[in-house]
N, C-alpha and C. Protein backbone atom coordinates (compact mmCIF):
# COMPACT_ATOMS: atom_id res chain seq x y z
N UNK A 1 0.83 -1.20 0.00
CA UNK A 1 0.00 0.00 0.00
C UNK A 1 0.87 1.26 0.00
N UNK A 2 1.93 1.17 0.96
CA UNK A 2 3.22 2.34 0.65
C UNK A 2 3.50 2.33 -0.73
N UNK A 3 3.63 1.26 -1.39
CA UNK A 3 4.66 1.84 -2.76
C UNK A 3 3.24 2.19 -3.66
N UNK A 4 2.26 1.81 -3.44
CA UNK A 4 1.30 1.57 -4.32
C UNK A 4 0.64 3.38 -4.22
N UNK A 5 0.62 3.93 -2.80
CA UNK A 5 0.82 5.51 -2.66
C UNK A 5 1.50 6.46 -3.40
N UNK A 6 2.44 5.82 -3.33
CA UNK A 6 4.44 6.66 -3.79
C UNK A 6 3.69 6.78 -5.33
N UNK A 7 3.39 5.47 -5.70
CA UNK A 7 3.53 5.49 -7.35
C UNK A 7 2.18 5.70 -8.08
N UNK A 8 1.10 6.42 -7.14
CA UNK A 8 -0.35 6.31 -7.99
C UNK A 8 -0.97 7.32 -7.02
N UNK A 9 -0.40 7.35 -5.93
CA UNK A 9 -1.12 8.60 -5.20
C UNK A 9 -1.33 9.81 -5.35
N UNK A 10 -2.09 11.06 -5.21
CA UNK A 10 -2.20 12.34 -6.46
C UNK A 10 -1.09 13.06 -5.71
N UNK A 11 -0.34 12.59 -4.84
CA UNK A 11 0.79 13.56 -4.36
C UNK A 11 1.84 13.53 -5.67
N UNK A 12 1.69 12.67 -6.55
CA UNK A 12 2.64 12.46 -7.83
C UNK A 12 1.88 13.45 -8.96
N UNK A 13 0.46 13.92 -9.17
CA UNK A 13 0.09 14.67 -9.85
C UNK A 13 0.67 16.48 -9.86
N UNK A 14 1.45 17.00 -10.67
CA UNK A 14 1.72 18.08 -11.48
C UNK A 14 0.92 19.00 -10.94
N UNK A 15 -0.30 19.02 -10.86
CA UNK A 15 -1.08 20.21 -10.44
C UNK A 15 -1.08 20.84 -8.91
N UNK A 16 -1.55 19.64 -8.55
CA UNK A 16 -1.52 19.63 -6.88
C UNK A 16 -0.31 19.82 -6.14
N UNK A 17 0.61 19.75 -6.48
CA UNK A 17 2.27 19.84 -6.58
C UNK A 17 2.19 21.64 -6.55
N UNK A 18 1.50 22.12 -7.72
CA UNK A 18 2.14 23.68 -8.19
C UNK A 18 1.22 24.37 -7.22
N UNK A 19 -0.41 23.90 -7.04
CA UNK A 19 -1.27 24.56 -5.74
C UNK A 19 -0.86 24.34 -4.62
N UNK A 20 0.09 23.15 -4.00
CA UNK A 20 0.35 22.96 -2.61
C UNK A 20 2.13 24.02 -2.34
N UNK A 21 2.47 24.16 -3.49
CA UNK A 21 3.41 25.35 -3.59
C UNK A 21 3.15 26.59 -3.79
N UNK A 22 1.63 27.11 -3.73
CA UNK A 22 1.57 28.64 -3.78
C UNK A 22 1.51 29.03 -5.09
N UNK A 23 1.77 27.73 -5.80
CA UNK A 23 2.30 28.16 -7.51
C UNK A 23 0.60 28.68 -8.27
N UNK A 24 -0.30 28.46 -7.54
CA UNK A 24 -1.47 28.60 -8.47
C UNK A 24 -2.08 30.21 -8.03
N UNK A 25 -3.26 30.69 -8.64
CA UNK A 25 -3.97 31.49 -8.29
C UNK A 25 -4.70 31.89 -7.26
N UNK A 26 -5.25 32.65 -6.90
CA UNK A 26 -6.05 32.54 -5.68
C UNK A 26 -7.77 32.03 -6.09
N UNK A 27 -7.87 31.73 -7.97
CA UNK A 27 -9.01 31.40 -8.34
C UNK A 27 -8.61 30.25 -8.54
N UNK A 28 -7.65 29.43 -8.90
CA UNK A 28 -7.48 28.25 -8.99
C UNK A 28 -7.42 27.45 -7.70
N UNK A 29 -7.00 28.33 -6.31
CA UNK A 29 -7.16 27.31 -5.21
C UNK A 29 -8.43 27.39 -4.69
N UNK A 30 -9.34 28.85 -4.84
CA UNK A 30 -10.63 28.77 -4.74
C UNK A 30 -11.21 27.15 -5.69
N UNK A 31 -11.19 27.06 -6.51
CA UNK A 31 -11.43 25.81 -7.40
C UNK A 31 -11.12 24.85 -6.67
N UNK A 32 -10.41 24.97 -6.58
CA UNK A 32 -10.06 23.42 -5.89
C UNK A 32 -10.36 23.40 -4.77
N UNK A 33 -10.48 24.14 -4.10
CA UNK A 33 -11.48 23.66 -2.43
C UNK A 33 -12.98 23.34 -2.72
N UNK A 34 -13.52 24.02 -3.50
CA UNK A 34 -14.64 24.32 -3.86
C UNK A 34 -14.76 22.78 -4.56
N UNK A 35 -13.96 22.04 -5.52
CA UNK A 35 -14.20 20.44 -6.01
C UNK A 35 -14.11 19.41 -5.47
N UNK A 36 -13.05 20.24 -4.35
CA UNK A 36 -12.99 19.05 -2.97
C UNK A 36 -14.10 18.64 -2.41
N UNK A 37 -14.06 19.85 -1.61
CA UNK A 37 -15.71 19.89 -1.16
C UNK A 37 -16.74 18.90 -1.80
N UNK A 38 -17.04 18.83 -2.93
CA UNK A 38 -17.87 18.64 -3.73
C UNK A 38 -17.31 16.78 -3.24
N UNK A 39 -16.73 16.30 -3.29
CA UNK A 39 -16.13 15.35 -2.95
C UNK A 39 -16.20 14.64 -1.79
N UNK A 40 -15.64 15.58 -0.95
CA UNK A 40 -15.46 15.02 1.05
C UNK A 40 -16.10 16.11 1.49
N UNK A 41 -16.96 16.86 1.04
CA UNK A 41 -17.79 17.69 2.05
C UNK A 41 -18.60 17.31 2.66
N UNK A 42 -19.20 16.39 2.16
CA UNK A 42 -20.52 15.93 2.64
C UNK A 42 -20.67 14.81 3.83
N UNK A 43 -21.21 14.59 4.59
CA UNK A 43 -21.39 13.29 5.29
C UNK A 43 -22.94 12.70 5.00
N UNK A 44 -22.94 11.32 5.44
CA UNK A 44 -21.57 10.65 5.47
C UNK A 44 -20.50 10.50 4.38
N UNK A 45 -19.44 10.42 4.36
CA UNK A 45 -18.19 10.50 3.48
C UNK A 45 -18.17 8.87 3.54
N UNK A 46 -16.77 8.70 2.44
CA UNK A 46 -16.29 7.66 2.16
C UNK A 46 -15.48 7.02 3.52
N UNK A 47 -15.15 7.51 4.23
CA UNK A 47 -14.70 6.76 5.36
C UNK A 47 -15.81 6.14 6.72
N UNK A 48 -17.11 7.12 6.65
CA UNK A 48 -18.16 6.86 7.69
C UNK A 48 -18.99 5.45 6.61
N UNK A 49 -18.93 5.98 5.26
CA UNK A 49 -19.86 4.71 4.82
C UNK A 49 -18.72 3.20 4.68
N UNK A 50 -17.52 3.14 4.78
CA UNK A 50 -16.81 2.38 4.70
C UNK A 50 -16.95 1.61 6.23
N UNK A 51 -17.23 2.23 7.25
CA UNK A 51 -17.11 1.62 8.38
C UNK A 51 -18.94 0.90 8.35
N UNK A 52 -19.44 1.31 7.53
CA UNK A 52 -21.08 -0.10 7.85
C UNK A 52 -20.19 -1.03 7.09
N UNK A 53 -19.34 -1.40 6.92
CA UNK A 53 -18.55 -2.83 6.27
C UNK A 53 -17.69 -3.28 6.92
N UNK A 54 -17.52 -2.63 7.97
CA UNK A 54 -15.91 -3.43 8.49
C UNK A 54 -16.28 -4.66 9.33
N UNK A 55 -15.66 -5.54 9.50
CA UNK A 55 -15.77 -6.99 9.67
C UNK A 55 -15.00 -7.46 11.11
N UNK A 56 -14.16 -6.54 11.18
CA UNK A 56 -12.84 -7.48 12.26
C UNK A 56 -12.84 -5.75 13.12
N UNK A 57 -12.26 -6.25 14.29
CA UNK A 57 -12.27 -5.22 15.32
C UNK A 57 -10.83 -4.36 14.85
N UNK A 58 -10.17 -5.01 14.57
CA UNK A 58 -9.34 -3.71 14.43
C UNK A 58 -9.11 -3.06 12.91
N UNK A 59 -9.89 -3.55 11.72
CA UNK A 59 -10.71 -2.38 10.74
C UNK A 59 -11.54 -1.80 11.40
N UNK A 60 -12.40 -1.73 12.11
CA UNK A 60 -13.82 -1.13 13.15
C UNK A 60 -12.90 -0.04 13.78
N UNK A 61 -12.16 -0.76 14.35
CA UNK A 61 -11.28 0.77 15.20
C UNK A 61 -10.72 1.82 14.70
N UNK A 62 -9.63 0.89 13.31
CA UNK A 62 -9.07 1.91 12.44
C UNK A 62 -9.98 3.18 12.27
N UNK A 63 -11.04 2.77 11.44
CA UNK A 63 -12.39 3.35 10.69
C UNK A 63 -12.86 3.88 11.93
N UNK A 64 -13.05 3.80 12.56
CA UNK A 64 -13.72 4.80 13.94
C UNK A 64 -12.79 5.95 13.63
N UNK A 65 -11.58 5.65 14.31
CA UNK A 65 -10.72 6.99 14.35
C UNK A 65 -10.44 7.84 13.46
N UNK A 66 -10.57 7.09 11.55
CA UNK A 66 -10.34 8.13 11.31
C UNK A 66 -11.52 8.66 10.61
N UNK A 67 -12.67 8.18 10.86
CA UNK A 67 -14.22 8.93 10.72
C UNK A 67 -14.31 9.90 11.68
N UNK A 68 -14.09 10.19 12.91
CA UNK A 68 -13.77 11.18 14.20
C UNK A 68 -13.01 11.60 13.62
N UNK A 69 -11.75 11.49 13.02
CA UNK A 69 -10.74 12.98 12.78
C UNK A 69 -11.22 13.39 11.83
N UNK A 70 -11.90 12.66 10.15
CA UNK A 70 -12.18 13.62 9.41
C UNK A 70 -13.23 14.24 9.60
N UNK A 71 -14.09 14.29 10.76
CA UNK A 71 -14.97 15.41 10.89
C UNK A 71 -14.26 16.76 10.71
N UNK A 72 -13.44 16.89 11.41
CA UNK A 72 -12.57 18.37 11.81
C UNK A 72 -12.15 18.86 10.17
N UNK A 73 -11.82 17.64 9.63
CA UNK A 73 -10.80 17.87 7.93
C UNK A 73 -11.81 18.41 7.57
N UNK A 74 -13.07 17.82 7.60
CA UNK A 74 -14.09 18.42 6.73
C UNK A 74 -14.61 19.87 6.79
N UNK A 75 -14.87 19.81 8.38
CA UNK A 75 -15.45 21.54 9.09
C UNK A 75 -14.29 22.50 8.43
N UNK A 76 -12.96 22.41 8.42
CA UNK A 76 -11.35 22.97 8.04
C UNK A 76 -11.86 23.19 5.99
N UNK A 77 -12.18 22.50 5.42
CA UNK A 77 -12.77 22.61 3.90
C UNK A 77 -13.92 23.09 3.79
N UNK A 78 -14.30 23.19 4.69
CA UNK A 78 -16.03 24.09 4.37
C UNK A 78 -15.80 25.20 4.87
N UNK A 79 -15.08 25.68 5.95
CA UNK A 79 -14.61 26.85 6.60
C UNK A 79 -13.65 27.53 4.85
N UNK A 80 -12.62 27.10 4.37
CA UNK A 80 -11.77 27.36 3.38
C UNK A 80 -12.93 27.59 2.05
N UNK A 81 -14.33 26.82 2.09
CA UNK A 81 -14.78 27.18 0.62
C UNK A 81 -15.76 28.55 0.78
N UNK A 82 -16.06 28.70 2.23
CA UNK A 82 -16.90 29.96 2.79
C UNK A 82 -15.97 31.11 2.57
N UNK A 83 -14.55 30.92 2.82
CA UNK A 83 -13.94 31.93 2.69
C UNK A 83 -13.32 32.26 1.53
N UNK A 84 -13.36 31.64 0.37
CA UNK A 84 -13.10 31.75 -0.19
C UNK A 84 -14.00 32.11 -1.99
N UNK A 85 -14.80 32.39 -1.15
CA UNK A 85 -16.40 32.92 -2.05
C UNK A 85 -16.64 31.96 -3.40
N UNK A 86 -17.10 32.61 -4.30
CA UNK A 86 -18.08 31.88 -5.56
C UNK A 86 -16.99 30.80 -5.93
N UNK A 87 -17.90 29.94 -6.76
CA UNK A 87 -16.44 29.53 -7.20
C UNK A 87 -16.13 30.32 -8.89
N UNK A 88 -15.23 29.90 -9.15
CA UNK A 88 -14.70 30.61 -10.40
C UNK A 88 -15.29 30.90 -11.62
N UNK A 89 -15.56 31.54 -12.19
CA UNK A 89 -16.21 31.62 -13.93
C UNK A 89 -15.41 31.13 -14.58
N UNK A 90 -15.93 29.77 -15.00
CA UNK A 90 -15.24 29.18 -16.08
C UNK A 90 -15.71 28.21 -17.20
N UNK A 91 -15.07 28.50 -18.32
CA UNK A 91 -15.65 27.88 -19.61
C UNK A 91 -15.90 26.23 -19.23
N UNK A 92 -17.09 25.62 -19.62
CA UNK A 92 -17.31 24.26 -19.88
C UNK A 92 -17.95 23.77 -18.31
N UNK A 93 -18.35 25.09 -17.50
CA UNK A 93 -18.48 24.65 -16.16
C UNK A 93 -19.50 23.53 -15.75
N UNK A 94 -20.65 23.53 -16.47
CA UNK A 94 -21.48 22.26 -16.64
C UNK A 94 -21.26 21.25 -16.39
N UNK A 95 -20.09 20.70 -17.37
CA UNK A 95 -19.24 19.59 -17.98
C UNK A 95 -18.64 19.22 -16.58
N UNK A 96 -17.90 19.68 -16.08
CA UNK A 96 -16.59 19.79 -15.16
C UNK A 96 -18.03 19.48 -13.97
N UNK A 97 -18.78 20.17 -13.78
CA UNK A 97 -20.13 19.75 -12.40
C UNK A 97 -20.57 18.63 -12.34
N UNK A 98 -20.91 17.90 -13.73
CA UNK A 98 -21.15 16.78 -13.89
C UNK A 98 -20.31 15.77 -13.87
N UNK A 99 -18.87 16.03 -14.28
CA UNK A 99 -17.40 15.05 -13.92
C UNK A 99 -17.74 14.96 -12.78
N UNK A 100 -17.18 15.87 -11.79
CA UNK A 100 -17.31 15.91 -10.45
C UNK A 100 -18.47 15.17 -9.74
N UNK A 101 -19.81 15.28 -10.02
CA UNK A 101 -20.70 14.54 -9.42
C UNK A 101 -20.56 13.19 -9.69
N UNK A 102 -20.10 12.60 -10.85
CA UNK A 102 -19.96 11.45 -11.13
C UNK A 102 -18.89 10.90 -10.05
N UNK A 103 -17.61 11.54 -10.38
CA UNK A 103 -16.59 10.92 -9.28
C UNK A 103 -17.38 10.99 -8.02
N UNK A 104 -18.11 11.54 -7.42
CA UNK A 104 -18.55 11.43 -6.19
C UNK A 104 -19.44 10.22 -6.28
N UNK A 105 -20.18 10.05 -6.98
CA UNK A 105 -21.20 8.99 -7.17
C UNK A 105 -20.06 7.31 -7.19
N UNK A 106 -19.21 7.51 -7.78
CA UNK A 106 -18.01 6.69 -7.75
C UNK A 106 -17.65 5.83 -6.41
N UNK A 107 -17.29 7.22 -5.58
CA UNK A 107 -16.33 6.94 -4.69
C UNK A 107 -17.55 6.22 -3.68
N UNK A 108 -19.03 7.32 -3.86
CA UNK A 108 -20.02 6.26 -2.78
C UNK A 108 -20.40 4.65 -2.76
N UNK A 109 -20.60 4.58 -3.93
CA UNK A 109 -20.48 3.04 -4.33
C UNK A 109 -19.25 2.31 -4.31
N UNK A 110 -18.01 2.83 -4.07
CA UNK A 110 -17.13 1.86 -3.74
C UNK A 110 -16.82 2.04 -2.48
N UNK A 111 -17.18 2.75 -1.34
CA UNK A 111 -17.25 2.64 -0.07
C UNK A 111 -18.36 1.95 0.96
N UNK A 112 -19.44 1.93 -0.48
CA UNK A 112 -20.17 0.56 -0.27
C UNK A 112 -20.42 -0.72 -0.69
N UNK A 113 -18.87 -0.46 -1.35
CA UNK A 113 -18.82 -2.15 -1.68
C UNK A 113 -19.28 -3.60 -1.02
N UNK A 114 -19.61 -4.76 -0.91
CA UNK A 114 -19.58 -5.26 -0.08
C UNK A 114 -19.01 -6.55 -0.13
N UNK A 115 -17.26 -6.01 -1.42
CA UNK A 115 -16.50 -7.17 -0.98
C UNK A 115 -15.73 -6.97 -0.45
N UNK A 116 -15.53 -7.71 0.43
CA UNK A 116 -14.56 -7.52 1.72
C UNK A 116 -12.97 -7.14 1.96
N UNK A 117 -12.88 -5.76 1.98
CA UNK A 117 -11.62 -5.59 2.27
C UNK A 117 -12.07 -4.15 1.32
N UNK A 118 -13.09 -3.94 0.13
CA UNK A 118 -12.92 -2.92 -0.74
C UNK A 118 -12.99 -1.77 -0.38
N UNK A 119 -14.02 -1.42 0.79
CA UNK A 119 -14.94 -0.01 0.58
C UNK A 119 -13.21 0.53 1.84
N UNK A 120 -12.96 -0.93 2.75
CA UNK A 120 -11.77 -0.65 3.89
C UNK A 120 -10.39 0.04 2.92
N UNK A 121 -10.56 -0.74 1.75
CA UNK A 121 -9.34 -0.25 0.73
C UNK A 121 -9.48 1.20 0.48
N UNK A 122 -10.31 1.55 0.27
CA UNK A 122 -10.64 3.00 -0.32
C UNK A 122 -10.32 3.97 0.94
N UNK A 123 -11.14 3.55 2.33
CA UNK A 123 -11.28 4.50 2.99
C UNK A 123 -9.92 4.89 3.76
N UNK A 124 -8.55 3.75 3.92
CA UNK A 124 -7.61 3.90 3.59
C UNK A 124 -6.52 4.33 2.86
N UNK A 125 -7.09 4.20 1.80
CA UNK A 125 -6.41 5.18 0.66
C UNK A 125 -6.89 6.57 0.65
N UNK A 126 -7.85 6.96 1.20
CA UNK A 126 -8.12 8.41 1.45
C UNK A 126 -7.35 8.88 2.45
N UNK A 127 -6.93 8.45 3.45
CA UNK A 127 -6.48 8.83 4.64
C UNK A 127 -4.92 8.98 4.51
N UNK A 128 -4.58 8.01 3.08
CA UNK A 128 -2.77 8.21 2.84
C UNK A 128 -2.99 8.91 1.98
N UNK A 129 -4.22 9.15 0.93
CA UNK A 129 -3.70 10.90 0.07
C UNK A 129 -3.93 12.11 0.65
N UNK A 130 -4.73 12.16 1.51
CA UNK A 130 -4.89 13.10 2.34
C UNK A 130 -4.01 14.10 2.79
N UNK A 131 -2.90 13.11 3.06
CA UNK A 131 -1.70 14.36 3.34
C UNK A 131 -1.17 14.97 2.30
N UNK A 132 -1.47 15.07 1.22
CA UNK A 132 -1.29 15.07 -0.12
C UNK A 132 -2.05 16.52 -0.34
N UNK A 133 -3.44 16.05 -0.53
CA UNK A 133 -4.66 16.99 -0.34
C UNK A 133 -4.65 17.98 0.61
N UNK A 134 -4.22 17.61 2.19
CA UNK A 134 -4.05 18.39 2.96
C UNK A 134 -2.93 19.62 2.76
N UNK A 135 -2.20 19.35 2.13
CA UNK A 135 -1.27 20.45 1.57
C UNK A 135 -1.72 21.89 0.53
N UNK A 136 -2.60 21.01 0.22
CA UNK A 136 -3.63 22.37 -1.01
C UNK A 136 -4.31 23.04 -0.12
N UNK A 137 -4.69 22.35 0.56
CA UNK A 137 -6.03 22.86 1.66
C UNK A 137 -5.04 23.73 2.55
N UNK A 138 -4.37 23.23 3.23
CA UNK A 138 -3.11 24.69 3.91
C UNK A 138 -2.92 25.73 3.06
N UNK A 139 -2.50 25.34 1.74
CA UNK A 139 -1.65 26.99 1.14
C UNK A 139 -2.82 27.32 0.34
N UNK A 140 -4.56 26.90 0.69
CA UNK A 140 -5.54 27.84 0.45
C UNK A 140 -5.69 28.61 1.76
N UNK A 141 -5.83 28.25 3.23
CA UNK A 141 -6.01 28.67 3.74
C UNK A 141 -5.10 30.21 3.81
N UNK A 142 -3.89 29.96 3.82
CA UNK A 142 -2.75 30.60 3.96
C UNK A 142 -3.23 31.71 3.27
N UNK A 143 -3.59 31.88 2.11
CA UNK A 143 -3.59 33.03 1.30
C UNK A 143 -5.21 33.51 1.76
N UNK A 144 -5.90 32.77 2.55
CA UNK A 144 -7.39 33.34 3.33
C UNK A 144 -7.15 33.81 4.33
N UNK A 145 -5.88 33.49 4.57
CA UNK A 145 -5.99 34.32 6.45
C UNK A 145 -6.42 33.37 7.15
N UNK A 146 -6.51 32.18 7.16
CA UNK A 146 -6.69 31.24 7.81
C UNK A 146 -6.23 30.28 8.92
N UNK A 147 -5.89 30.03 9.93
CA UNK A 147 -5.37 29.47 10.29
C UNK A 147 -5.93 27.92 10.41
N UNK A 148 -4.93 26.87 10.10
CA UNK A 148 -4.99 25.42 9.77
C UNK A 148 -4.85 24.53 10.57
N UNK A 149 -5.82 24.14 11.45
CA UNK A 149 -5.89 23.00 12.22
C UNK A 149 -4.77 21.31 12.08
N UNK A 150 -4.57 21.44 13.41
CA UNK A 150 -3.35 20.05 12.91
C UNK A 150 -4.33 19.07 12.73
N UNK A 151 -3.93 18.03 11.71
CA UNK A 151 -4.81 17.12 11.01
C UNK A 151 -4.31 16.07 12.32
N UNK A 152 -5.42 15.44 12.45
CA UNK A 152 -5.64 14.29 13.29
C UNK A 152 -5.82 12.70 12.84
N UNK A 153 -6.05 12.46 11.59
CA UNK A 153 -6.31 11.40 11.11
C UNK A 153 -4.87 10.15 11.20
N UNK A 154 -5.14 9.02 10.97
CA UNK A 154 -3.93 8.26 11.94
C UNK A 154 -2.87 8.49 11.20
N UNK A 155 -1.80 8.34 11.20
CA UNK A 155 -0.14 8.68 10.75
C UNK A 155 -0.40 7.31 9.56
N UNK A 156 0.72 7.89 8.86
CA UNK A 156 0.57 6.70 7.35
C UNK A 156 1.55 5.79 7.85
N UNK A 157 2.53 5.43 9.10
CA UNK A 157 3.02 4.70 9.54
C UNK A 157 1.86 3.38 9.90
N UNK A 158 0.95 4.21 10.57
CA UNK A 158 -0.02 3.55 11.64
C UNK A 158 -1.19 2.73 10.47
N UNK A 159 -0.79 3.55 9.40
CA UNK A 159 -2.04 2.83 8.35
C UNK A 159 -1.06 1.51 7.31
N UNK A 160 -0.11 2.23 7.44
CA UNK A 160 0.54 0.93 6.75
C UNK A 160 0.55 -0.16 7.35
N UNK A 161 1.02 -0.35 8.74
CA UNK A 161 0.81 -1.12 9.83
C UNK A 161 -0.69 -2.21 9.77
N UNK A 162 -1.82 -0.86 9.61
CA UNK A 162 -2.95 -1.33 10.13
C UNK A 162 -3.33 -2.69 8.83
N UNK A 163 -3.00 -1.72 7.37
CA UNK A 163 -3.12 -2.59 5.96
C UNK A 163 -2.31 -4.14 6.07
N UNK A 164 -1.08 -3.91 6.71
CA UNK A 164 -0.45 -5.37 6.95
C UNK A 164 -0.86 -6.06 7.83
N UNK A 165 -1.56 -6.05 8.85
CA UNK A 165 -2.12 -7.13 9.48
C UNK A 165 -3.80 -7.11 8.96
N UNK A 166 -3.99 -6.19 8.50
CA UNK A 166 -5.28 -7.23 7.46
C UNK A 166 -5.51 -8.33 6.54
N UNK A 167 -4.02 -8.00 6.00
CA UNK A 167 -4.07 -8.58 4.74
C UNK A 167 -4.06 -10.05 5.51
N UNK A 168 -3.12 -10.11 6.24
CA UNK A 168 -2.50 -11.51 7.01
C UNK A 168 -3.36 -11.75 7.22
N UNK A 169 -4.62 -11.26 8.19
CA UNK A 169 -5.34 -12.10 9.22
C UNK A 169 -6.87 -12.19 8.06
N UNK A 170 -7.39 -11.43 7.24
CA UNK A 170 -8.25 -11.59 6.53
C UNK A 170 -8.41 -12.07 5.45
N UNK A 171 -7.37 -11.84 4.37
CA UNK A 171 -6.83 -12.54 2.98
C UNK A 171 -7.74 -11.59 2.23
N UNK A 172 -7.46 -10.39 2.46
CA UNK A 172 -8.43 -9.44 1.28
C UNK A 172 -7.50 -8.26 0.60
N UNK A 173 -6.36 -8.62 0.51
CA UNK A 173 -5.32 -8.02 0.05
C UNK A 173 -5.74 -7.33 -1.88
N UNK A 174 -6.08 -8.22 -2.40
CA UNK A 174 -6.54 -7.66 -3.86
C UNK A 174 -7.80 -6.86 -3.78
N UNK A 175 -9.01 -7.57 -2.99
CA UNK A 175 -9.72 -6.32 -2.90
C UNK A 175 -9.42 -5.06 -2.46
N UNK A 176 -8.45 -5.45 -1.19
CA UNK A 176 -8.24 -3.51 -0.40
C UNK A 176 -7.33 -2.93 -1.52
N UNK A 177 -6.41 -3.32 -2.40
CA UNK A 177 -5.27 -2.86 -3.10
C UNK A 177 -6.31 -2.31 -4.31
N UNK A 178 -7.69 -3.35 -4.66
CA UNK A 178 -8.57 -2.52 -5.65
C UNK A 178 -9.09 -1.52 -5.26
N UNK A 179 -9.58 -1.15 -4.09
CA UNK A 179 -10.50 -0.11 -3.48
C UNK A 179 -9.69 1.18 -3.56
N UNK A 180 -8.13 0.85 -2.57
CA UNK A 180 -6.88 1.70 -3.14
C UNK A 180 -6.79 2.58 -4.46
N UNK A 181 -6.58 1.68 -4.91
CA UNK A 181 -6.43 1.88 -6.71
C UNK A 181 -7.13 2.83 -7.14
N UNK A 182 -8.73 2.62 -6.60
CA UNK A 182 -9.58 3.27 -7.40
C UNK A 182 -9.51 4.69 -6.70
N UNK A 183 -9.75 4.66 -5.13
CA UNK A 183 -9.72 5.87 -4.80
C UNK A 183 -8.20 7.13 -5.31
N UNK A 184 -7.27 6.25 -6.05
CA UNK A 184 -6.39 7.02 -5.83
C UNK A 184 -6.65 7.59 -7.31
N UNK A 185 -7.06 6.85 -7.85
CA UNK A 185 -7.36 7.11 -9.43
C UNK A 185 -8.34 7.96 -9.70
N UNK A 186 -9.47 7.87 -8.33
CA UNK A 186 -10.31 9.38 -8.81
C UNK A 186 -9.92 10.31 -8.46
N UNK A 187 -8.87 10.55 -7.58
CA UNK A 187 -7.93 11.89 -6.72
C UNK A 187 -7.21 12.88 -8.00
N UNK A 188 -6.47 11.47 -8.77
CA UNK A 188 -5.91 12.18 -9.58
C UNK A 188 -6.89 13.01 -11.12
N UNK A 189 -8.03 12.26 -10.66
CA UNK A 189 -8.76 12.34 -11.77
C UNK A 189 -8.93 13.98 -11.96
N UNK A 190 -9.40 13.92 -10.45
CA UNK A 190 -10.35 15.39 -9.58
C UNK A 190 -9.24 16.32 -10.46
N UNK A 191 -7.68 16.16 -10.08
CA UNK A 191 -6.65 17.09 -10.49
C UNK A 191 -6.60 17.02 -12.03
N UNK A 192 -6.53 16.17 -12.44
CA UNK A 192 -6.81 16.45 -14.29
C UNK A 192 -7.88 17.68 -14.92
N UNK A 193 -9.10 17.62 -14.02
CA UNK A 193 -10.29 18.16 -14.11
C UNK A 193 -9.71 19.88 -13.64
N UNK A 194 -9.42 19.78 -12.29
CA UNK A 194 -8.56 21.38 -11.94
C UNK A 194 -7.78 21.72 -13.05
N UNK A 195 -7.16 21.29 -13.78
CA UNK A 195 -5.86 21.65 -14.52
C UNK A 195 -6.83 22.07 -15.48
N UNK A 196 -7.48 21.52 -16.18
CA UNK A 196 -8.30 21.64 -17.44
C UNK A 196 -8.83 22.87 -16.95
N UNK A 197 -9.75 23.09 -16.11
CA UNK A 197 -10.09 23.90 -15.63
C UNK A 197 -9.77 25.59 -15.75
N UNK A 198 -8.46 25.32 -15.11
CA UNK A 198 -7.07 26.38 -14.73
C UNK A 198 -6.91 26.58 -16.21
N UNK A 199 -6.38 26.13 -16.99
CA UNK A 199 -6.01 26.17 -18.00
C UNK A 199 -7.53 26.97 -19.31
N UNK A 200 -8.35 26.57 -18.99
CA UNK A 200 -9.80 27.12 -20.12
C UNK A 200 -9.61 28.37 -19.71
N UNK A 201 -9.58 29.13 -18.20
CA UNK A 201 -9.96 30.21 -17.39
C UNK A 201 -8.45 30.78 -18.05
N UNK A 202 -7.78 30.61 -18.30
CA UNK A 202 -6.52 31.46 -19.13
C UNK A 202 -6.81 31.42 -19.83
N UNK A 203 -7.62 30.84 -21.03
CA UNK A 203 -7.71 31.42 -22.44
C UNK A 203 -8.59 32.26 -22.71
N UNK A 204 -9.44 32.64 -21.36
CA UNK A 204 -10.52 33.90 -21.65
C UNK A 204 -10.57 34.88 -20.70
């Protein structure tokens, strides 16, 4: 699940890279809180609906804790899209509303998967891109005047940990590595969609 992060996680995406460096606009990080949102704003999220699946007490626990911390992540992104007013005028915006709802529609159905180990795969893999994500979400705040709550969700030590004795004691290693997969694949997706985005809003 570490290397499978390193090499597919959106911390490797170009965009999110140039917004978590200050490198973007103050309409392009408006955007992107504002798609996040659209994403993990809502509850229940992909980690609260991942826990009506967990099976073994210590997925149940994992998933407790970090359904309790991303409350705060979430209040911290809705605080950042309030402050950060409309979202942007931009060409094809329809298009890009409807991407977005889809990936959300995505991520709900695979956090309610109900093969075993999947929706746990995903809601795990949110919690290791997160720090990823959480970096955009700081250097939006930053330029709001914001100050940024320390993220609470468990350490990616503690999740790597948690992923290796699942695999052992449950044998759901391909499903959680699919659930993984996918969540990491709509992260980067979300950032393809920003870039496109970023990029239309410069040509007019």
């Amino acid at each position: 699940m570490g290397a499978l992060t390193a090499s597919d996680g959106v911390q490797v995406h170009p965009w999110l890279r140039r917004l978590a460096a200050n490198g973007g606009s103050p309409r392009d990080l408006a955007d992107a809180v504002h798609y996040l949102c659209l994403l993990h704003g809502n509850h229940p999220g992909v980690i609260d609906l991942a826990l009506n699946h967990a099976r073994g007490s210590l997925e149940r626990d994992w998933l407790e804790a970090a359904a309790e911390a991303f409350v705060a992540e979430r209040e911290f992104l809705v605080r950042i899209v309030a402050a950060a007013g409309p979202l942007p005028s931009t060409p094809g915006h329809a298009e890009a509303e409807a991407a977005a709802q889809h990936q959300r529609h995505a991520l709900d159905m695979l956090a309610q998967s109900d093969r075993a180990g999947c929706a746990t795969g995903a809601a795990l893999a949110l919690a290791l891109d997160w720090d990823a994500v959480r970096d955009v979400l700081d250097a939006a705040a930053t330029r709001l005047g914001l100050i940024a709550p320390r993220s609470t969700l468990p350490l990616a030590e503690e999740t790597i940990i948690v992923v290796d004795t699942l695999v052992r004691e449950m044998s759901v290693e391909r499903a959680m590595l699919f659930g993984a997969q996918q969540m990491f694949a709509q992260h980067r997706g979300l950032f393809d969609l920003l870039e496109a985005r970023a990029s239309a809003r410069g040509k007019h």
